[in-house]
C-alpha atoms as a PDB file:
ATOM      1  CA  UNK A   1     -32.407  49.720   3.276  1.00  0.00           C
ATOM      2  CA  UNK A   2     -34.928  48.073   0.702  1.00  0.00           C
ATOM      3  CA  UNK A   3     -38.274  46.443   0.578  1.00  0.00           C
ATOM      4  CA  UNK A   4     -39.078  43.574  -1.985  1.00  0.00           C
ATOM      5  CA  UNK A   5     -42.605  42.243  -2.850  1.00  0.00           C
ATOM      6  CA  UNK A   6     -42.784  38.696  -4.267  1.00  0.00           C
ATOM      7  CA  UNK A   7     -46.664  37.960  -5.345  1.00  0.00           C
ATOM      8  CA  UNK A   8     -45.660  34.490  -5.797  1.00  0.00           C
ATOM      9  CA  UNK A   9     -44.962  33.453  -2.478  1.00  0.00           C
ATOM     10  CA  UNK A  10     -46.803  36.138  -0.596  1.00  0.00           C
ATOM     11  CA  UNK A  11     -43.863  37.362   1.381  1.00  0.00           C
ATOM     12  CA  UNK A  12     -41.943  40.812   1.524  1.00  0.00           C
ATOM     13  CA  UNK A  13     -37.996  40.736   1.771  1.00  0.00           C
ATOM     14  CA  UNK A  14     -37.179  43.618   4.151  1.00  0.00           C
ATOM     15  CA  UNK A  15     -32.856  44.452   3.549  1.00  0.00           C
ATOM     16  CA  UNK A  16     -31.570  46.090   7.000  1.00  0.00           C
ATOM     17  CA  UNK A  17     -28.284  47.781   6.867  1.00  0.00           C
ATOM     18  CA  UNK A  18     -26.502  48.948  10.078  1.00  0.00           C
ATOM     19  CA  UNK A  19     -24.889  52.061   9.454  1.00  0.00           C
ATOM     20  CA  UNK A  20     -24.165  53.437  13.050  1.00  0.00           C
ATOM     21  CA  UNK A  21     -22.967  51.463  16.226  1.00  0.00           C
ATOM     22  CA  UNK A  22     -20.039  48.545  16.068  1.00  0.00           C
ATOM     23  CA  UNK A  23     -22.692  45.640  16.262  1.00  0.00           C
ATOM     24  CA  UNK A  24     -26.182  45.894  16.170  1.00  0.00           C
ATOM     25  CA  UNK A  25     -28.819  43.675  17.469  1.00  0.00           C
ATOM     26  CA  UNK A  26     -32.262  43.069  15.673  1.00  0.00           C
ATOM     27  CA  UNK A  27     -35.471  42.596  18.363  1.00  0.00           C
ATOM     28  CA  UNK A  28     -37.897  42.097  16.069  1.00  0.00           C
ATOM     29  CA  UNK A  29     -39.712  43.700  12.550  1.00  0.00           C
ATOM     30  CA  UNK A  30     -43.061  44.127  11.975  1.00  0.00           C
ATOM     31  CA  UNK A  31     -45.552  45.069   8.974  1.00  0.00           C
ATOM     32  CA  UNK A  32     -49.172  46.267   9.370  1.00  0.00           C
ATOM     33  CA  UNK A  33     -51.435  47.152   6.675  1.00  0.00           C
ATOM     34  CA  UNK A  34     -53.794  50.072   7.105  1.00  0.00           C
ATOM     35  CA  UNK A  35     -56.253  47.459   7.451  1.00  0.00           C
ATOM     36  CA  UNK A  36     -55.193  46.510  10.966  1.00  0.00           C
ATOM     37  CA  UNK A  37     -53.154  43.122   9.579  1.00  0.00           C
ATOM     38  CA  UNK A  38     -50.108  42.213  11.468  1.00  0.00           C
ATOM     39  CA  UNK A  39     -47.433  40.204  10.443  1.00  0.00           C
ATOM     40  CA  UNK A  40     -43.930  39.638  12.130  1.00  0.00           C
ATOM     41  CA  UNK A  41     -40.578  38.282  10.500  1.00  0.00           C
ATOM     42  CA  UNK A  42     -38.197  35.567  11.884  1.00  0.00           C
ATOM     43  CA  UNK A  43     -35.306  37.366  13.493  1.00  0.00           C
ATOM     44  CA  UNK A  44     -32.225  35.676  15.087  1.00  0.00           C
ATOM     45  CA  UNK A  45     -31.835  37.876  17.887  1.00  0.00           C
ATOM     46  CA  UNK A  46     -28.036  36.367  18.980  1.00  0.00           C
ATOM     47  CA  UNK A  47     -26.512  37.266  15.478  1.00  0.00           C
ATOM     48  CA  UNK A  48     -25.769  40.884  15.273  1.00  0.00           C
ATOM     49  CA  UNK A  49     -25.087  43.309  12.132  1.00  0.00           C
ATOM     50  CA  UNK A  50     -21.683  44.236  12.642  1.00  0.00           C
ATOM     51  CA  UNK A  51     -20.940  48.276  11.523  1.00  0.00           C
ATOM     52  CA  UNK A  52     -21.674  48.562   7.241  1.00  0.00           C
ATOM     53  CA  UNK A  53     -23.259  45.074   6.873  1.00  0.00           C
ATOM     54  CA  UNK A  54     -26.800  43.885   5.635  1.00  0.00           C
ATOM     55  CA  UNK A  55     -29.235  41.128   5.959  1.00  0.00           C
ATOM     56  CA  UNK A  56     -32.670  39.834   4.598  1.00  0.00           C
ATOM     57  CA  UNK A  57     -35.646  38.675   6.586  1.00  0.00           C
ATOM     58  CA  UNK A  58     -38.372  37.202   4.807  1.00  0.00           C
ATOM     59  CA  UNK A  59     -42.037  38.399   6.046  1.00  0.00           C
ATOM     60  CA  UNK A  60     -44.538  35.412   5.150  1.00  0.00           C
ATOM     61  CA  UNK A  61     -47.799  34.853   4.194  1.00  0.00           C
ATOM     62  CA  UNK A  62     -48.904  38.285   3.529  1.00  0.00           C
ATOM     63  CA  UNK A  63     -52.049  38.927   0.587  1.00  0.00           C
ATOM     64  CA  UNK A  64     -51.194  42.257  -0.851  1.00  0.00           C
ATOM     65  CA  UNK A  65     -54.283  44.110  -2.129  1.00  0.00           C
ATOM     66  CA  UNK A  66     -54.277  46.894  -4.286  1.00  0.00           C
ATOM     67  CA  UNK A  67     -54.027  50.289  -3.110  1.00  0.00           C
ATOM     68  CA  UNK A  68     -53.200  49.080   1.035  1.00  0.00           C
ATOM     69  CA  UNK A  69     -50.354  50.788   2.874  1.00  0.00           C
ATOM     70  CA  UNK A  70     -47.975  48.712   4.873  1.00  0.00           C
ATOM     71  CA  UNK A  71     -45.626  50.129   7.479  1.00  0.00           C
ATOM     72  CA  UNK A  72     -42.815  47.992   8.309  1.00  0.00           C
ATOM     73  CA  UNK A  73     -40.850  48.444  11.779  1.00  0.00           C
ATOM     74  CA  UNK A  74     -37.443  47.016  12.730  1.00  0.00           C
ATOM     75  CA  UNK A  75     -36.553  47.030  16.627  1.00  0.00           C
ATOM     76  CA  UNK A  76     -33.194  46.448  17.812  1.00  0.00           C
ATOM     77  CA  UNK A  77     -31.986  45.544  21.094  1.00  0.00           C
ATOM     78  CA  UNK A  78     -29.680  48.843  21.305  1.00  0.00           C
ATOM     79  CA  UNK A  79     -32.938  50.945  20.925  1.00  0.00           C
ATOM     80  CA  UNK A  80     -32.771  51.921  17.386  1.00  0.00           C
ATOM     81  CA  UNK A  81     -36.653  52.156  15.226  1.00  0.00           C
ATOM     82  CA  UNK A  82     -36.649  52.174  12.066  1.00  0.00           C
ATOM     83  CA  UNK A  83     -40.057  52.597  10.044  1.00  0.00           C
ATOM     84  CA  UNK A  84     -40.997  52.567   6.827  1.00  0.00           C
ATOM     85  CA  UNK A  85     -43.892  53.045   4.829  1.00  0.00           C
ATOM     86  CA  UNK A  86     -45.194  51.092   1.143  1.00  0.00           C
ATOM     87  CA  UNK A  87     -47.859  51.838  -0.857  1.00  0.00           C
ATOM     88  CA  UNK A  88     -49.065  48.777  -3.299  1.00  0.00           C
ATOM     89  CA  UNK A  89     -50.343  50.233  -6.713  1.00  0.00           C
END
């Protein structure tokens, strides 16, 4: 649903939103840079996002450079990608 960028800590808040099935089940998100950087978030794969509900994960210790693209992935458990791409100016 949204991406946040906090310089201060180094971290990116990623805001997923289920908008389909009853309850679904995050496996895992991801962000790469296009310099080959990968970085994974924290995800409590036993809680689920019940139908029209949202939640935050917090991607750590990332050094955001000017002009990188990052592509973020979510996996769930069901089967369901989502990608998305950011471009730092």
């Amino acid at each position: 649903e949204s991406i946040t960028i906090n310089n201060v800590t180094r971290s990116m808040i990623i805001t997923v939103r289920n908008i389909g099935i009853p309850t679904l089940h995050l496996r895992g998100i991801t962000v790469q840079n296009n310099h080959g950087f990968l970085a994974n978030a924290q995800v409590d794969v036993e809680s689920g996002l019940s139908k029209a509900s949202a939640k935050q994960y917090t991607v750590p210790n990332l050094n955001f450079h000017f002009r990188d693209y990052y592509t973020i992935r979510v996996f769930t458990t069901e089967g369901a990608l989502a990608m998305s791409t950011l471009f730092i100016e």
